[in-house]
N, C-alpha and C. Protein backbone atom coordinates (compact mmCIF):
# COMPACT_ATOMS: atom_id res chain seq x y z
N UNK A 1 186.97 0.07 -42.41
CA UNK A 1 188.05 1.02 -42.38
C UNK A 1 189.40 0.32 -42.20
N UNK A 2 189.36 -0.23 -41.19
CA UNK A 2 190.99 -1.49 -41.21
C UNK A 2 191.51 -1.84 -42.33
N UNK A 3 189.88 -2.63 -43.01
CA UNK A 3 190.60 -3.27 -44.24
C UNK A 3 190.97 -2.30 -45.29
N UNK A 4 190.69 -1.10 -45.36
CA UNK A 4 191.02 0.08 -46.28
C UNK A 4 192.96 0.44 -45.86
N UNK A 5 193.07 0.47 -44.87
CA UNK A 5 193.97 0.70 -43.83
C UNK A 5 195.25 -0.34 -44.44
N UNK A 6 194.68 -1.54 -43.74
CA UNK A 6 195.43 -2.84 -44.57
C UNK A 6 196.03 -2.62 -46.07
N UNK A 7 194.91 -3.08 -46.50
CA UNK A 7 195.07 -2.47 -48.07
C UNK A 7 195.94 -1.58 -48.34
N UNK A 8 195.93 -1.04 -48.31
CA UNK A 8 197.04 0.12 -48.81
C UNK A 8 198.31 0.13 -47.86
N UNK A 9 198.18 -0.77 -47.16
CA UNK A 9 199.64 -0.68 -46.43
C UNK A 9 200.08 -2.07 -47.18
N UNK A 10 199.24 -2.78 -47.54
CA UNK A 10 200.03 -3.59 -48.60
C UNK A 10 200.60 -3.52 -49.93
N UNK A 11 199.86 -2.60 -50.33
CA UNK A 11 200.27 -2.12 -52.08
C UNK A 11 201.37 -1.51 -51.41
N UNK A 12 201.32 -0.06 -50.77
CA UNK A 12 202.70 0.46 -50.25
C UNK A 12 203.61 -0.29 -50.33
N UNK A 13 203.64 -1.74 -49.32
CA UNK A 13 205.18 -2.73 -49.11
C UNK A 13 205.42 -3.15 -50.58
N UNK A 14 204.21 -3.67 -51.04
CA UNK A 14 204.80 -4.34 -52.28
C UNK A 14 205.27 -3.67 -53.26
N UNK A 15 204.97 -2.58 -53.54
CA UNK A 15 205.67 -1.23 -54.47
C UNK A 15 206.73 -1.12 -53.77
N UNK A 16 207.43 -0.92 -52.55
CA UNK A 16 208.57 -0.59 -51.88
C UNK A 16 209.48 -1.79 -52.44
N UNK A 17 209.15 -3.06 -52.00
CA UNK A 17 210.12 -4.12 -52.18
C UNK A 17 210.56 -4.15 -53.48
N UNK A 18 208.96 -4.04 -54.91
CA UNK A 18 209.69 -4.30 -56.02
C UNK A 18 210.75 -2.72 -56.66
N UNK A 19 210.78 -1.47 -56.52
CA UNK A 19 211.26 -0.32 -56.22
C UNK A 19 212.94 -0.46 -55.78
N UNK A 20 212.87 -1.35 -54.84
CA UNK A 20 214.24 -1.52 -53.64
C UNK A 20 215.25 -2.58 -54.75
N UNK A 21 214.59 -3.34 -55.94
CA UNK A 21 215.34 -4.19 -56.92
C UNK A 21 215.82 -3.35 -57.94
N UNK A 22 215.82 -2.53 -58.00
CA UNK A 22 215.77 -1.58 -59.48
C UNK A 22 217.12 -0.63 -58.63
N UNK A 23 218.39 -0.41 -59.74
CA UNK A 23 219.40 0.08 -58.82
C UNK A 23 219.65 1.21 -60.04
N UNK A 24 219.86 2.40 -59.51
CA UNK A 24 220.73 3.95 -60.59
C UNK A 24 222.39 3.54 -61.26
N UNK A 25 221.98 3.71 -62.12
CA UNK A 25 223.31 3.51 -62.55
C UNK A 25 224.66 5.01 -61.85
N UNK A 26 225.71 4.58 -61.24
CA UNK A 26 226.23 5.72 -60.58
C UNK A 26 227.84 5.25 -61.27
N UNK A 27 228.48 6.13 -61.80
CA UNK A 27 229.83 5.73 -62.65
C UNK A 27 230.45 5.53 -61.29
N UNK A 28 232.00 4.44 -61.08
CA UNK A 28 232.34 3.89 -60.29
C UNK A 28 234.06 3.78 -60.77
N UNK A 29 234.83 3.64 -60.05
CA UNK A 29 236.12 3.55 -60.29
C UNK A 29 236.69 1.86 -60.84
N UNK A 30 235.94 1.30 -60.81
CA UNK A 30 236.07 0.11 -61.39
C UNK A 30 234.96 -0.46 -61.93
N UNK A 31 234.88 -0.66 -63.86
CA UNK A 31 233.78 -0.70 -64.51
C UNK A 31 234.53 -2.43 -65.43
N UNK A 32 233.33 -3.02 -65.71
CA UNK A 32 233.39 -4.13 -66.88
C UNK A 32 232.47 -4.06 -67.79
N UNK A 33 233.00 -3.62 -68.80
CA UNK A 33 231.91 -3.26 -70.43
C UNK A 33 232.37 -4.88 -70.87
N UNK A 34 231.01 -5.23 -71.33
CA UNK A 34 231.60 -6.60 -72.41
C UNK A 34 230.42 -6.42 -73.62
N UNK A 35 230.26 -6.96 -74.36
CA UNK A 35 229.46 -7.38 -75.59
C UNK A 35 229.77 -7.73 -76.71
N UNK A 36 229.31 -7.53 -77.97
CA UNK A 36 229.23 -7.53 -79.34
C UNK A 36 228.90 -6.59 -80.24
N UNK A 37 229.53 -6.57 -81.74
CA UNK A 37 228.99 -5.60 -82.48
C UNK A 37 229.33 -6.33 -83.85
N UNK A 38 228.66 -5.61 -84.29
CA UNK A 38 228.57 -6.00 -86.11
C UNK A 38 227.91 -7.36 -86.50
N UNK A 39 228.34 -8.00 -86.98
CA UNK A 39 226.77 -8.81 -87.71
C UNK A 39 225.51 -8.32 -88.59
N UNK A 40 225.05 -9.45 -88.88
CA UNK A 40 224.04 -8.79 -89.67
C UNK A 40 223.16 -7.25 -89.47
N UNK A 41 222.59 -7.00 -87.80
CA UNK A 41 222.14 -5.96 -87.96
C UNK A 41 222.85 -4.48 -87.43
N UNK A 42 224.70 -4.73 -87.32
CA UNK A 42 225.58 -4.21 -86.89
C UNK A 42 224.77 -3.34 -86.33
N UNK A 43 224.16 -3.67 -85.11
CA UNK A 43 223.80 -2.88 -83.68
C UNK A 43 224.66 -3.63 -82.29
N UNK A 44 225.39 -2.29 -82.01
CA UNK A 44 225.80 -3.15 -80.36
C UNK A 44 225.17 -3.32 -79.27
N UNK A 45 225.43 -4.55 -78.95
CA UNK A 45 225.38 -4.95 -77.10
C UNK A 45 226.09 -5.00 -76.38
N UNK A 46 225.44 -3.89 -75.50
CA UNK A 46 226.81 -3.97 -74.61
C UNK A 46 226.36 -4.01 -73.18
N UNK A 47 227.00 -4.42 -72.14
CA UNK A 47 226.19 -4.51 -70.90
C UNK A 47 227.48 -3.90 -69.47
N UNK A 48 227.20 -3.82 -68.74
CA UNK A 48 227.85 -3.23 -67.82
C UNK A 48 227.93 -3.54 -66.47
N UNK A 49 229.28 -4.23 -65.72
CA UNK A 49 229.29 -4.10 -64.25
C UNK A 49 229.56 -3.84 -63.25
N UNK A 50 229.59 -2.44 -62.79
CA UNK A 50 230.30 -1.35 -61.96
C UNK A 50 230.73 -1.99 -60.52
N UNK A 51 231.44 -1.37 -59.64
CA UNK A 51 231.78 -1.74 -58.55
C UNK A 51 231.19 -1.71 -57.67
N UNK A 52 229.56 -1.56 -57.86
CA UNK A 52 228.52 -1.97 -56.72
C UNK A 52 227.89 -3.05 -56.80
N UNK A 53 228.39 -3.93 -58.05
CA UNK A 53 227.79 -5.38 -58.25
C UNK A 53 227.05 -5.00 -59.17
N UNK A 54 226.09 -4.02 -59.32
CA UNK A 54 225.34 -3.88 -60.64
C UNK A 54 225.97 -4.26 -61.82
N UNK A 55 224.85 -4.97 -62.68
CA UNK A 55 224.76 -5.32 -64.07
C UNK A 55 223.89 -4.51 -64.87
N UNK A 56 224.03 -4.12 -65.63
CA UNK A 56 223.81 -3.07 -66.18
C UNK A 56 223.32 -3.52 -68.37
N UNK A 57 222.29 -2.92 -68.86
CA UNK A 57 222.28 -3.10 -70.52
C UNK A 57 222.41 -1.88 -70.78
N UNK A 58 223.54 -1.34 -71.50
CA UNK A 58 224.03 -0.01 -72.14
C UNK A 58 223.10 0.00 -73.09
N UNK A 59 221.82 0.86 -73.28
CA UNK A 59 221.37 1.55 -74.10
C UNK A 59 221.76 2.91 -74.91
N UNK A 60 221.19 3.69 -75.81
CA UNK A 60 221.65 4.52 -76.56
C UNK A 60 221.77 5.56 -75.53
N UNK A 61 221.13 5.45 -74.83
CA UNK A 61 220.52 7.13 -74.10
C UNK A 61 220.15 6.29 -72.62
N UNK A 62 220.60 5.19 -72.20
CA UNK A 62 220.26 4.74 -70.90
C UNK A 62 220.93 3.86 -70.55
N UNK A 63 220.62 3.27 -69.23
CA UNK A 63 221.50 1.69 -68.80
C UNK A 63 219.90 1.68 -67.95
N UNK A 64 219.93 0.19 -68.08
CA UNK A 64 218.73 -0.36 -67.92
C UNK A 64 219.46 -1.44 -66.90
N UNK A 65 219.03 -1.26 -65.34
CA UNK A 65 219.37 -2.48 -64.35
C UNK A 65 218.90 -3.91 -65.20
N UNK A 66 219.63 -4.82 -64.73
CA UNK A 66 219.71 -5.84 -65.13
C UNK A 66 219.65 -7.05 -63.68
N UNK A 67 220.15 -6.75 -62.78
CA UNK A 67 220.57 -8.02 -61.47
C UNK A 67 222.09 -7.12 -61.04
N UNK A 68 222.01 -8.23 -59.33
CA UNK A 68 223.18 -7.45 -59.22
C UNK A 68 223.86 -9.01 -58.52
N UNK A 69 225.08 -9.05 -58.43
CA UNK A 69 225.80 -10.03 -58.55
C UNK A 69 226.13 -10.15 -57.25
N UNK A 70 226.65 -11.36 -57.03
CA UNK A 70 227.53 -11.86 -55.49
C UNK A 70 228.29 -11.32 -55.30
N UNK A 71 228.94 -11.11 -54.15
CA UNK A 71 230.70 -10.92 -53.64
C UNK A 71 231.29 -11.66 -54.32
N UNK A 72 230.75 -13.32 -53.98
CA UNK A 72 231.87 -14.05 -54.34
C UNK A 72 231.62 -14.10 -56.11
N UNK A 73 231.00 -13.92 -56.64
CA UNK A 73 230.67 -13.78 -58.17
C UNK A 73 231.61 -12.68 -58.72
N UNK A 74 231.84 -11.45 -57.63
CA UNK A 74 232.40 -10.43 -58.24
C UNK A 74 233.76 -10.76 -57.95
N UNK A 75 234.36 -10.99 -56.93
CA UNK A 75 235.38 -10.97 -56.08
C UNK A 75 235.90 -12.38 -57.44
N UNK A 76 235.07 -13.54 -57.92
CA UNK A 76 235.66 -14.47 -59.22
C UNK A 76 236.09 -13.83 -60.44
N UNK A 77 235.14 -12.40 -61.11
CA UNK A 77 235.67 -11.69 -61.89
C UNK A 77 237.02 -11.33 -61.37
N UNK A 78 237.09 -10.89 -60.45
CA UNK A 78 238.31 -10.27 -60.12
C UNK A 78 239.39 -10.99 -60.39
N UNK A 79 239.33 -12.23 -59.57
CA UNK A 79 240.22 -13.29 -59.71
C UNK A 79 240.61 -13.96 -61.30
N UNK A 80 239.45 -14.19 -62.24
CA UNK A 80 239.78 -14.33 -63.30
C UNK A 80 240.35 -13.27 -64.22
N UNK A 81 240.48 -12.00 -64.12
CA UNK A 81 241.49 -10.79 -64.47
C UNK A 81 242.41 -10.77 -63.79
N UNK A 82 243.07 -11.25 -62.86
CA UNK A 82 244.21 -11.37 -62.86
C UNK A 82 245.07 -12.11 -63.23
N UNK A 83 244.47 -13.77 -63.26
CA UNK A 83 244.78 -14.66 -63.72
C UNK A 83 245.03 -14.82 -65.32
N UNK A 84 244.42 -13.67 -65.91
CA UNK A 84 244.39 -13.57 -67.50
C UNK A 84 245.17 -12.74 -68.22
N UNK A 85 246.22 -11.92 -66.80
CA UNK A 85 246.96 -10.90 -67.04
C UNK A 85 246.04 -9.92 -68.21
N UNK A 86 244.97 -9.14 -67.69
CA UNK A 86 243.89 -8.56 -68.83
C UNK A 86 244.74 -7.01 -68.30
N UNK A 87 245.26 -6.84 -67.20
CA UNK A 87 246.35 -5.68 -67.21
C UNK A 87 246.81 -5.44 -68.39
N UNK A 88 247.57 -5.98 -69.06
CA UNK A 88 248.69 -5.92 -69.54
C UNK A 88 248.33 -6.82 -71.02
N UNK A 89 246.99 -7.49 -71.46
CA UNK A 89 246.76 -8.26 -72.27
C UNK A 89 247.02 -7.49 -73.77
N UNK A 90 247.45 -7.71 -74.93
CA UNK A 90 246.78 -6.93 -76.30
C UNK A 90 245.73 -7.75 -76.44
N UNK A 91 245.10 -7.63 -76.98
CA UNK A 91 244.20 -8.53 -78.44
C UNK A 91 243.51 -7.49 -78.86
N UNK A 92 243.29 -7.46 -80.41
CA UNK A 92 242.76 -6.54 -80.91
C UNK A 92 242.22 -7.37 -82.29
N UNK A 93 241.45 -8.08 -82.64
CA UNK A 93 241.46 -8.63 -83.44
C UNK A 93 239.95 -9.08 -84.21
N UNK A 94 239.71 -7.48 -84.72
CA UNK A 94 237.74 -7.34 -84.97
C UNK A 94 237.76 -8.02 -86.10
N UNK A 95 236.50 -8.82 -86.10
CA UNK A 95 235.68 -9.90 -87.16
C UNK A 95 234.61 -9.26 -87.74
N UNK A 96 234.00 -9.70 -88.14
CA UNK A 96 232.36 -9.41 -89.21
C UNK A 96 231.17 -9.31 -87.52
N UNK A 97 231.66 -10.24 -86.52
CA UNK A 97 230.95 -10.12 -85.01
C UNK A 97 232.16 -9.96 -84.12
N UNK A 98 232.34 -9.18 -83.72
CA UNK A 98 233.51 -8.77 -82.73
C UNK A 98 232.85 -8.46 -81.29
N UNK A 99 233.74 -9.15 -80.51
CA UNK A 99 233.37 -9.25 -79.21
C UNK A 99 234.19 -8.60 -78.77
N UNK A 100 233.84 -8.13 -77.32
CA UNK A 100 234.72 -7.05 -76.57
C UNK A 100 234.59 -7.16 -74.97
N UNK A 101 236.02 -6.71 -74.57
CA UNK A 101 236.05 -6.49 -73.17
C UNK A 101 236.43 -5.73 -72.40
N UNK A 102 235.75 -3.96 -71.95
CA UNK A 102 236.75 -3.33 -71.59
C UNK A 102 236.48 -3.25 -69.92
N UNK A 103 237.68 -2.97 -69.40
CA UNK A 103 237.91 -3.38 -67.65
C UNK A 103 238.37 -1.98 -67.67
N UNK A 104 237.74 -1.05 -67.04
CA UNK A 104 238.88 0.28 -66.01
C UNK A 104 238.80 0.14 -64.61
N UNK A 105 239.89 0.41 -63.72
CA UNK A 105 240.05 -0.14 -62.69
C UNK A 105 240.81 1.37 -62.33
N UNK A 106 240.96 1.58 -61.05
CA UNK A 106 241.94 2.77 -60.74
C UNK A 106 243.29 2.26 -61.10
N UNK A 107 243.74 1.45 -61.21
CA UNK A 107 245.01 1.24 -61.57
C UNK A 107 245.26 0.87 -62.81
N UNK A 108 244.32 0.38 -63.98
CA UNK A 108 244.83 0.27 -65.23
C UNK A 108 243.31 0.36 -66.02
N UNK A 109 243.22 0.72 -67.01
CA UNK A 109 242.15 0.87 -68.58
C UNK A 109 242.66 0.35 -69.49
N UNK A 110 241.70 -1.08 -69.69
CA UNK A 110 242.15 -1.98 -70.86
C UNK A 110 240.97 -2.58 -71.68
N UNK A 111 241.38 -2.64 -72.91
CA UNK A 111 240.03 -3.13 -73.71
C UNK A 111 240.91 -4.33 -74.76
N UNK A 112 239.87 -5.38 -74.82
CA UNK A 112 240.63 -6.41 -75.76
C UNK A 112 239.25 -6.82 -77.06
N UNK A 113 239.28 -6.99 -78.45
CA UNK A 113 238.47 -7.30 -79.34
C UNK A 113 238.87 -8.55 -80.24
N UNK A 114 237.90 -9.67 -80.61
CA UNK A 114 238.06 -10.71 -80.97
C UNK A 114 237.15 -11.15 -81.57
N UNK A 115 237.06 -11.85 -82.81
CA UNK A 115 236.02 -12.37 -83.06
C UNK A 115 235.86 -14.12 -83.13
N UNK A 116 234.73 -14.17 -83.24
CA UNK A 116 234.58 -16.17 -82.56
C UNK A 116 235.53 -16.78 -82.85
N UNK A 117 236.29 -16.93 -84.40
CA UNK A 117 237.09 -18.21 -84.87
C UNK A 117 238.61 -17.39 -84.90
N UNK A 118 238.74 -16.54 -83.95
CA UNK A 118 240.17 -16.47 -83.43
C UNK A 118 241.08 -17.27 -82.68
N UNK A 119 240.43 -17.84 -82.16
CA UNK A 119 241.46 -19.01 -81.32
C UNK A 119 241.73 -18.58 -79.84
N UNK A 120 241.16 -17.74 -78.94
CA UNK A 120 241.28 -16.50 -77.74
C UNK A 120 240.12 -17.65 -76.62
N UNK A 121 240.84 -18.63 -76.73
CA UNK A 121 239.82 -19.41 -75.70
C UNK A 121 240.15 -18.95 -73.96
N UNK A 122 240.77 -18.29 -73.53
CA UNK A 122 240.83 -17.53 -72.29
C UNK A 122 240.02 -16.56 -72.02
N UNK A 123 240.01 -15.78 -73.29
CA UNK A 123 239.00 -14.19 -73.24
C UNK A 123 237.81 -14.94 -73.72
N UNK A 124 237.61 -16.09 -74.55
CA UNK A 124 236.21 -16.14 -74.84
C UNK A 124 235.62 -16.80 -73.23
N UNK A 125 236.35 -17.70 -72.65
CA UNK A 125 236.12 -18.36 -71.12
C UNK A 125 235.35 -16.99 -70.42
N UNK A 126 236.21 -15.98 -70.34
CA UNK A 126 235.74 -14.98 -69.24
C UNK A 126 234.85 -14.25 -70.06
N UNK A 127 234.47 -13.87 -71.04
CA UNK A 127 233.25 -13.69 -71.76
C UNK A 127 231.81 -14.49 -71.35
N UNK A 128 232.42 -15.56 -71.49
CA UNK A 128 231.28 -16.59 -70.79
C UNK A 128 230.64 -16.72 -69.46
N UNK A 129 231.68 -16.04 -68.92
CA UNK A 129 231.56 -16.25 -67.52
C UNK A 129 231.00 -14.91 -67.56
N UNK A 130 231.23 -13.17 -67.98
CA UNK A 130 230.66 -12.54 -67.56
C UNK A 130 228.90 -12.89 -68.37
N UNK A 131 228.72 -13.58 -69.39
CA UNK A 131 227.11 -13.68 -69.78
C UNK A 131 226.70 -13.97 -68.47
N UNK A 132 226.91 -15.29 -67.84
CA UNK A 132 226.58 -15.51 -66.47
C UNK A 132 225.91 -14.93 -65.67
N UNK A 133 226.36 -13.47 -65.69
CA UNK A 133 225.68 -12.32 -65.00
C UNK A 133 225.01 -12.15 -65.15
N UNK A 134 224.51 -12.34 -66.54
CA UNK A 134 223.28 -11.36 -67.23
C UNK A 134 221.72 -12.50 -66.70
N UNK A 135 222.31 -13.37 -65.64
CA UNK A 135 221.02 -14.60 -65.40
C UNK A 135 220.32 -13.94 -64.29
C-alpha cells in the first residue's frame, strides 16, 4: 500500500513540475514580435516576448510557450532599444525574405522591416540577439 501511495505521489510531482514550465499566453503592455516572411514558402514566423519574460511561437490560431527569459536578458533587450533609438527608428524596407521587428511599449508602437542585403547591421544585431531567446 505505501508503495501504491508513493507512486502516485510521484507521478503527481512530476506532472506538477513539468505543467509549472508551460506559461498562458496573457497580452501585456509591453510586447516584442520579431520574425520573417516571404521566401520560398511565403509562410510567416513570428515569435513573441511579452512583459512576463515569456517567449512565445505565434501560430495561426495559437502561441505556443517557447522558454522564458532572464531579468538580466530582458532588462538587455531593453537596453538595446534604447540604444537603437527603435522609438523613433523608420526602416521599412521589405525584400523577397523580410524580416521584422515590432516593439509596443505603453509609451510608443513601432515596427521596422528589412531584408538581409540591406545594409541595417544594428536591427539585424538585435534580431540576433532576440533569436537568442528562442534557445
Amino acid at each position: 500500500m505505501k508503495r501504491i501511495v508513493l507512486f502516485s505521489f510521484l507521478i503527481a510531482f512530476f506532472f506538477s513540475c513539468n505543467i509549472s514550465k508551460n506559461a498562458t499566453y496573457r497580452e501585456s503592455e509591453f510586447q516584442i514580435r520579431f520574425g520573417h516572411l516571404g521566401g520560398f514558402a511565403a509562410l510567416p514566423v513570428e515569435y513573441l516576448i511579452n512583459g512576463d519574460r515569456n517567449v512565445f511561437k505565434v501560430d495561426l490560431d495559437s502561441m505556443v510557450f517557447i522558454n522564458k527569459i532572464t531579468k538580466k536578458e530582458f532588462e538587455g533587450l531593453h537596453c538595446s532599444l534604447q540604444e537603437l533609438g527603435f522609438e523613433t527608428m523608420q526602416l521599412n524596407i521589405p525584400g523577397n525574405m523580410t524580416y521584422f521587428i515590432k516593439v509596443k511599449t505603453p509609451e510608443y508602437i513601432n515596427e521596422v522591416k528589412w531584408y538581409e542585403y540591406s545594409g541595417n547591421s544594428d536591427v539585424e544585431e538585435l534580431y540576433n540577439i532576440l533569436l537568442t531567446t528562442l534557445e
